[in-house]
Protein backbone atom coordinates (compact mmCIF):
# COMPACT_ATOMS: atom_id res chain seq x y z
CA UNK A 1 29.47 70.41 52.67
CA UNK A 2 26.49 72.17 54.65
CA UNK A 3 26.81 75.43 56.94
CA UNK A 4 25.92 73.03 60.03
CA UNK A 5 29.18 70.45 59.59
CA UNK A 6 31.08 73.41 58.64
CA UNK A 7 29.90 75.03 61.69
CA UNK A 8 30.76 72.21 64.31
CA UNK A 9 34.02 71.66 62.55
CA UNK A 10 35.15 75.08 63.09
CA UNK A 11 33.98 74.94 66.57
CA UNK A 12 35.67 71.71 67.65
CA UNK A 13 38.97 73.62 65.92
CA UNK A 14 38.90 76.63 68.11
CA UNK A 15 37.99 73.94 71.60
CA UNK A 16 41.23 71.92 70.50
CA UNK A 17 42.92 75.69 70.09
CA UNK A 18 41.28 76.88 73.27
CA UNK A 19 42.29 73.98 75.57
CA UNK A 20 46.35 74.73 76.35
CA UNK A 21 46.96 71.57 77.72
CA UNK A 22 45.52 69.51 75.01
CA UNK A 23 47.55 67.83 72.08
CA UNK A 24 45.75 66.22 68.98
CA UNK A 25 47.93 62.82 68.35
CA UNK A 26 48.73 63.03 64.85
CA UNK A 27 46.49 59.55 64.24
CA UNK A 28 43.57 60.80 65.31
CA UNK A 29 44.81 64.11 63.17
CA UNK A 30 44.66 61.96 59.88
CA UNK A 31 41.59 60.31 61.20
CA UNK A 32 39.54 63.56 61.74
CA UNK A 33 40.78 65.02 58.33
CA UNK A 34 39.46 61.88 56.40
CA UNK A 35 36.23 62.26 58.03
CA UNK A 36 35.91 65.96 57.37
CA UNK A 37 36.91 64.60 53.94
CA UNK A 38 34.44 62.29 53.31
CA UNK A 39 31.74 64.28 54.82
CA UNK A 40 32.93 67.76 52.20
CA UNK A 41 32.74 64.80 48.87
CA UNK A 42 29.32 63.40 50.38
CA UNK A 43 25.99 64.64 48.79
CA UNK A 44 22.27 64.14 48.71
CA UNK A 45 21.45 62.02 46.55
CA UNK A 46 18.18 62.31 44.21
CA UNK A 47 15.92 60.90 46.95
CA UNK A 48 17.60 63.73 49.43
CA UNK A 49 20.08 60.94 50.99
CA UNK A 50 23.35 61.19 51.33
CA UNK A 51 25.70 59.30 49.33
CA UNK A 52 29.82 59.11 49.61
CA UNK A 53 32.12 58.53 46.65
CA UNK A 54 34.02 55.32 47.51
CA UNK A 55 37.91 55.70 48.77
CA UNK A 56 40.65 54.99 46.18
CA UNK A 57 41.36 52.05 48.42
CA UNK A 58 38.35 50.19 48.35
CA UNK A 59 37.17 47.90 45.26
CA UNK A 60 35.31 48.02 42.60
CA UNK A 61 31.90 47.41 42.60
CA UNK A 62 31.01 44.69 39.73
CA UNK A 63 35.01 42.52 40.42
CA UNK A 64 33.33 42.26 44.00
CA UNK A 65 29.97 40.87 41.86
CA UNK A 66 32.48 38.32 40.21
CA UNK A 67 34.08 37.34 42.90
CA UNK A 68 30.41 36.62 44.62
CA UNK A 69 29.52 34.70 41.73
CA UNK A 70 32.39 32.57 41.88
CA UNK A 71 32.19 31.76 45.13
CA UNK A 72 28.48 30.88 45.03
CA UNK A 73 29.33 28.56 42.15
CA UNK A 74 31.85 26.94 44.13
CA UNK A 75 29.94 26.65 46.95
CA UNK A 76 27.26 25.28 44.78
CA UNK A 77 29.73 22.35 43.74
CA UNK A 78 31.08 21.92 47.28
CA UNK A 79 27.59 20.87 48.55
CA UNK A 80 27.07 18.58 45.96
CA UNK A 81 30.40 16.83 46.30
CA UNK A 82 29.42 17.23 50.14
CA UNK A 83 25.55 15.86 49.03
CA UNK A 84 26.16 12.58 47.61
CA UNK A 85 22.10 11.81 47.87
CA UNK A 86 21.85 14.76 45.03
CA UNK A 87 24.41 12.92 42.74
CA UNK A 88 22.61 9.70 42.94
CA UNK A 89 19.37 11.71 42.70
CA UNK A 90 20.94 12.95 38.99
CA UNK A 91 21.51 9.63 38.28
CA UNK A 92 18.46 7.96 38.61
CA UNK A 93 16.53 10.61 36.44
CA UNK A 94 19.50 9.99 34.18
CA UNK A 95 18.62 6.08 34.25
CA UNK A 96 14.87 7.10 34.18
CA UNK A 97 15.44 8.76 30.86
CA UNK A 98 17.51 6.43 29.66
CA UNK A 99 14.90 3.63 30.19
CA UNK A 100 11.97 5.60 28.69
CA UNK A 101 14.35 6.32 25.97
CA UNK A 102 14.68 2.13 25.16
CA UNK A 103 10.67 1.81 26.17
CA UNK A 104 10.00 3.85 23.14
CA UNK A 105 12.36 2.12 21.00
CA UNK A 106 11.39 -1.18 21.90
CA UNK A 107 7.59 -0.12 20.90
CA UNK A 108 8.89 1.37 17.39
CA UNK A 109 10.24 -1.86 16.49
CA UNK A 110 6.98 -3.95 17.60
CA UNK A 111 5.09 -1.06 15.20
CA UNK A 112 7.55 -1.44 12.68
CA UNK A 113 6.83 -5.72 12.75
CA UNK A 114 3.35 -5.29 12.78
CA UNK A 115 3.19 -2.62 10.09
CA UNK A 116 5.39 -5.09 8.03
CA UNK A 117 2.87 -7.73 8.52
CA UNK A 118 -0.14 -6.21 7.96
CA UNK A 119 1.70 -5.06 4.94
CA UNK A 120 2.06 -8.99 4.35
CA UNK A 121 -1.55 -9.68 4.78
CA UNK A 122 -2.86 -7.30 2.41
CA UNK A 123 -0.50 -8.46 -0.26
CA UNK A 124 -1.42 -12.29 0.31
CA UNK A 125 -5.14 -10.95 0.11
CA UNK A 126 -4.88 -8.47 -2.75
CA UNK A 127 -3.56 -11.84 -4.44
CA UNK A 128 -6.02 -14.26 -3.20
CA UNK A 129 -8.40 -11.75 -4.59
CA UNK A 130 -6.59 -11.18 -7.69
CA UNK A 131 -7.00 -15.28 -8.48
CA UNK A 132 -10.88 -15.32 -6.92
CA UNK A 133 -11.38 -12.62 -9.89
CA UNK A 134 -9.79 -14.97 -12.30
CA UNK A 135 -11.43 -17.71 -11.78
CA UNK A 136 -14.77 -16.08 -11.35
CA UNK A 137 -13.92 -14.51 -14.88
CA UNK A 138 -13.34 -18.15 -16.59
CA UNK A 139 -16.38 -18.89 -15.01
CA UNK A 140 -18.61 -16.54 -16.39
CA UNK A 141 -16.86 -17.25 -19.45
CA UNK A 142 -17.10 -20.85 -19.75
CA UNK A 143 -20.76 -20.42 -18.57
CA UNK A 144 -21.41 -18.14 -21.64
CA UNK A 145 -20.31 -20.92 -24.24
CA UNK A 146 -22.16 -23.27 -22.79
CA UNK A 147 -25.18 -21.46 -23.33
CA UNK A 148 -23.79 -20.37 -26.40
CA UNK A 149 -23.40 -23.92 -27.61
CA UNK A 150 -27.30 -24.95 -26.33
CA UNK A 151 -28.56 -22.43 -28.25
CA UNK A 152 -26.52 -23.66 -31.79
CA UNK A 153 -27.14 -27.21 -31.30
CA UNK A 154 -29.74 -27.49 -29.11
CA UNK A 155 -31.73 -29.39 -32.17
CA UNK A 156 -28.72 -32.21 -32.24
CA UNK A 157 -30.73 -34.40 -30.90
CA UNK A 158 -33.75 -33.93 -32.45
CA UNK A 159 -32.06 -34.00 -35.94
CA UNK A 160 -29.72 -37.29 -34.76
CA UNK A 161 -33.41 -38.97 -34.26
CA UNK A 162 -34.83 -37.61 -37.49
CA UNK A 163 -31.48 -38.88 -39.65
CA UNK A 164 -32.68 -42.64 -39.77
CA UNK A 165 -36.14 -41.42 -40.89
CA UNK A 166 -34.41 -39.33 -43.77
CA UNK A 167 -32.18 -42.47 -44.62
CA UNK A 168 -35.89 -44.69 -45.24
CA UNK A 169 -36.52 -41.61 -47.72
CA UNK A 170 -33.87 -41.99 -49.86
CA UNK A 171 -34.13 -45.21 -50.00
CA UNK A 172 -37.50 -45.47 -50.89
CA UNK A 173 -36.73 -42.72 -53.35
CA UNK A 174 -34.25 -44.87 -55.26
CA UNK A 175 -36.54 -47.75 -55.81
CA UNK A 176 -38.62 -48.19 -59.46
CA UNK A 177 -41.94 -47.32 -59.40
CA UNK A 178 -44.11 -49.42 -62.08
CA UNK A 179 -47.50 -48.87 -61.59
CA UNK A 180 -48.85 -45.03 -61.69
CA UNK A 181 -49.63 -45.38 -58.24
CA UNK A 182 -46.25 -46.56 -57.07
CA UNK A 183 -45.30 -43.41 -59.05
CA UNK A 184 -47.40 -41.05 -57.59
CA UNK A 185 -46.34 -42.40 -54.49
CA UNK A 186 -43.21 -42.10 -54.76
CA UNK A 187 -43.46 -38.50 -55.96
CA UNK A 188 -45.50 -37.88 -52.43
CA UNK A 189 -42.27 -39.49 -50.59
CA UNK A 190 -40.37 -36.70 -52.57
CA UNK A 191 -41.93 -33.89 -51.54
CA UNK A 192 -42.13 -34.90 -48.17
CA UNK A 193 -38.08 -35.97 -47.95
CA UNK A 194 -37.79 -32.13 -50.07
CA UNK A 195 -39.43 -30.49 -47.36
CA UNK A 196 -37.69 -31.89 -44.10
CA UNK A 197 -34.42 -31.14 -45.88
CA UNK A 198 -35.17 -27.57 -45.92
CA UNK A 199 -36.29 -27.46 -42.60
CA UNK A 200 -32.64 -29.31 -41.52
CA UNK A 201 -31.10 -26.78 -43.97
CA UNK A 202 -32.42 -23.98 -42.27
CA UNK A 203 -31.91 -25.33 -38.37
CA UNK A 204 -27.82 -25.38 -39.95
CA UNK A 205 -27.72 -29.14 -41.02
CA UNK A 206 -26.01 -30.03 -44.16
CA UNK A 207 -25.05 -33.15 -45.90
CA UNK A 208 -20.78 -34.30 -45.40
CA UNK A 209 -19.53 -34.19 -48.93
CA UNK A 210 -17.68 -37.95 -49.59
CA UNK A 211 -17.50 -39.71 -52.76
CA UNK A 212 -14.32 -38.11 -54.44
CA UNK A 213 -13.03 -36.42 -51.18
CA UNK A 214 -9.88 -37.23 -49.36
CA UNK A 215 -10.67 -39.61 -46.56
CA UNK A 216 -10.79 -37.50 -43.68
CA UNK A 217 -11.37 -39.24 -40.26
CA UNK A 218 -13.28 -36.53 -38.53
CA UNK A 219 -16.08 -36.14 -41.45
CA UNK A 220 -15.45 -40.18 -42.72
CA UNK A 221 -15.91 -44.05 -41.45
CA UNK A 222 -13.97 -46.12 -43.46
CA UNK A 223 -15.71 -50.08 -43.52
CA UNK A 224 -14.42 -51.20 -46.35
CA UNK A 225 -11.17 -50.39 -48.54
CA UNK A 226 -10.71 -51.68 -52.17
CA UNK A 227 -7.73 -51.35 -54.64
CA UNK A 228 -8.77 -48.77 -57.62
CA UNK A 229 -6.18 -48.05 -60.20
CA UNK A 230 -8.77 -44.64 -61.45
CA UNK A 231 -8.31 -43.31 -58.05
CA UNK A 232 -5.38 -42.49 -55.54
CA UNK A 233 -4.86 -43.90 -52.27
CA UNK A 234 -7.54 -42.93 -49.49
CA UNK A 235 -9.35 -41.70 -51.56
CA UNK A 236 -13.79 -42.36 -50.67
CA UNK A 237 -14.78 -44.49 -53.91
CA UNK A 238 -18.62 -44.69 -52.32
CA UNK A 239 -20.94 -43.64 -49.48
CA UNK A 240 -23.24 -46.10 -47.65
CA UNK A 241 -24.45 -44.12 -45.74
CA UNK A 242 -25.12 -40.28 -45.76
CA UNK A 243 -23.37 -38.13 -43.07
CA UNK A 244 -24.78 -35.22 -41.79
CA UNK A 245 -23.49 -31.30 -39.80
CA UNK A 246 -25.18 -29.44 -37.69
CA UNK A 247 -23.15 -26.16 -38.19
CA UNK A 248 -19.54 -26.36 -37.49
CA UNK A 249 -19.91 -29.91 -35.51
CA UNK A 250 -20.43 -33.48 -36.76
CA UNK A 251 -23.36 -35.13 -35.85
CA UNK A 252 -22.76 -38.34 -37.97
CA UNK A 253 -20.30 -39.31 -40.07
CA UNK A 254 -20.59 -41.09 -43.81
CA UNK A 255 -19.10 -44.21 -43.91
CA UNK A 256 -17.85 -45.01 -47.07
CA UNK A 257 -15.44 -47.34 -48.90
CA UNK A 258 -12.13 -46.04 -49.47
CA UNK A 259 -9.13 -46.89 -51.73
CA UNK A 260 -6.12 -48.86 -50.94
């Protein structure tokens, strides 16, 4: 306590002493002491204030914090049970999110159908593609036997004109020659009927083997059939005329006379 308060107190002791007719009512007693009290256990504080140390009965500092916070929380619910327009404000943001919510669900699924048929698309094209390769790939290779084949018997026809000539040959060649001209005639016809055979034989023509052979309908043309007890059945007993191959095809076939 400073000099000064303990100063005045002392004086206003000695004016209540001084005074005869004056009585201090034992009230105002306690109340004096308290605040003589409180004054002694009050001290600056660090910004030179004063502070007081609170009274036994007053209390504490952070229950009365609590018991603010409570109160402002109940408050807090009190106006908004007293503030419907807040509740139904809640609500609609609730509803709001709710609906935004289903608004992006709703576009997931139309992503999800048009992922699935894009997906569907690419499949039925990766397909049609798949065949357009196929048959583009028969095409190229039907295309290269064809040209295959025009090149190996592109002469068929040529040679299928020249076989009638070749038949006159041989039979001119089987004739008798009498004279020494017919002879040296005939030899002429030889050499000439030599020659185009190995031009045929070199273009991949070759005579169809017959007399002796199985009959064979793809290499044979049976006209006539006769009973032969030297030979099996179907078997070619003679040619009349000479058939002829132009590499692994038939361009005419012998016909012959077969056995019964």
């Amino acid at each position: 306590m400073s000099e000064e308060k303990l100063d005045a107190f002392a004086n206003r002791e000695e004016a209540g002493k001084e005074e005869p007719g004056s009585e201090i009512a034992p009230g105002k007693e306690a109340e004096r002491m308290e605040a003589a009290e409180s004054e002694t256990n009050a001290g600056p504080d660090k910004n030179g204030e004063e502070t007081r140390e609170p009274s036994p009965n007053e209390p504490p500092a952070e229950g009365l914090k609590d018991e603010g916070k409570e109160q402002a929380e109940e408050k807090k619910e009190g106006e908004a049970k007293e503030n419907p327009e807040t509740e139904q404000q809640a609500d609609g943001e609730t509803a709001k999110a709710e609906g935004e919510a289903e608004k992006l669900h709703r576009e997931k699924e139309q992503l999800e159908q048009q992922i699935d048929e894009l997906k569907r698309e690419l499949e039925e094209k990766d397909n049609r593609y798949l065949r357009l390769y196929a048959d583009f790939e028969n095409y190229k290779r039907r295309t290269r036997n064809e040209i295959e084949a025009i090149k190996k018997y592109q002469a068929q026809d040529l040679i299928a004109d020249l076989l009638p000539a070749i038949d006159n040959f041989e039979r001119a060649l089987k004739s008798e020659a009498k004279s020494d001209d017919a002879k040296n005639i005939l030899k002429g016809i030889e050499m000439v009927y030599r020659g185009m055979m190995e031009a045929l034989a070199k273009a991949g023509v070759k005579p169809i083997e017959a007399v002796g052979q199985a009959f064979d309908p793809r290499y044979h043309h049976a006209v006539m059939q006769e009973k032969s007890e030297d030979h099996p059945s179907n078997v070619v007993l003679e040619e009349f005329q000479k058939g002829y191959m132009l590499k692994d095809r038939v361009i005419r076939p012998s016909m012959v006379k077969v056995s019964e």
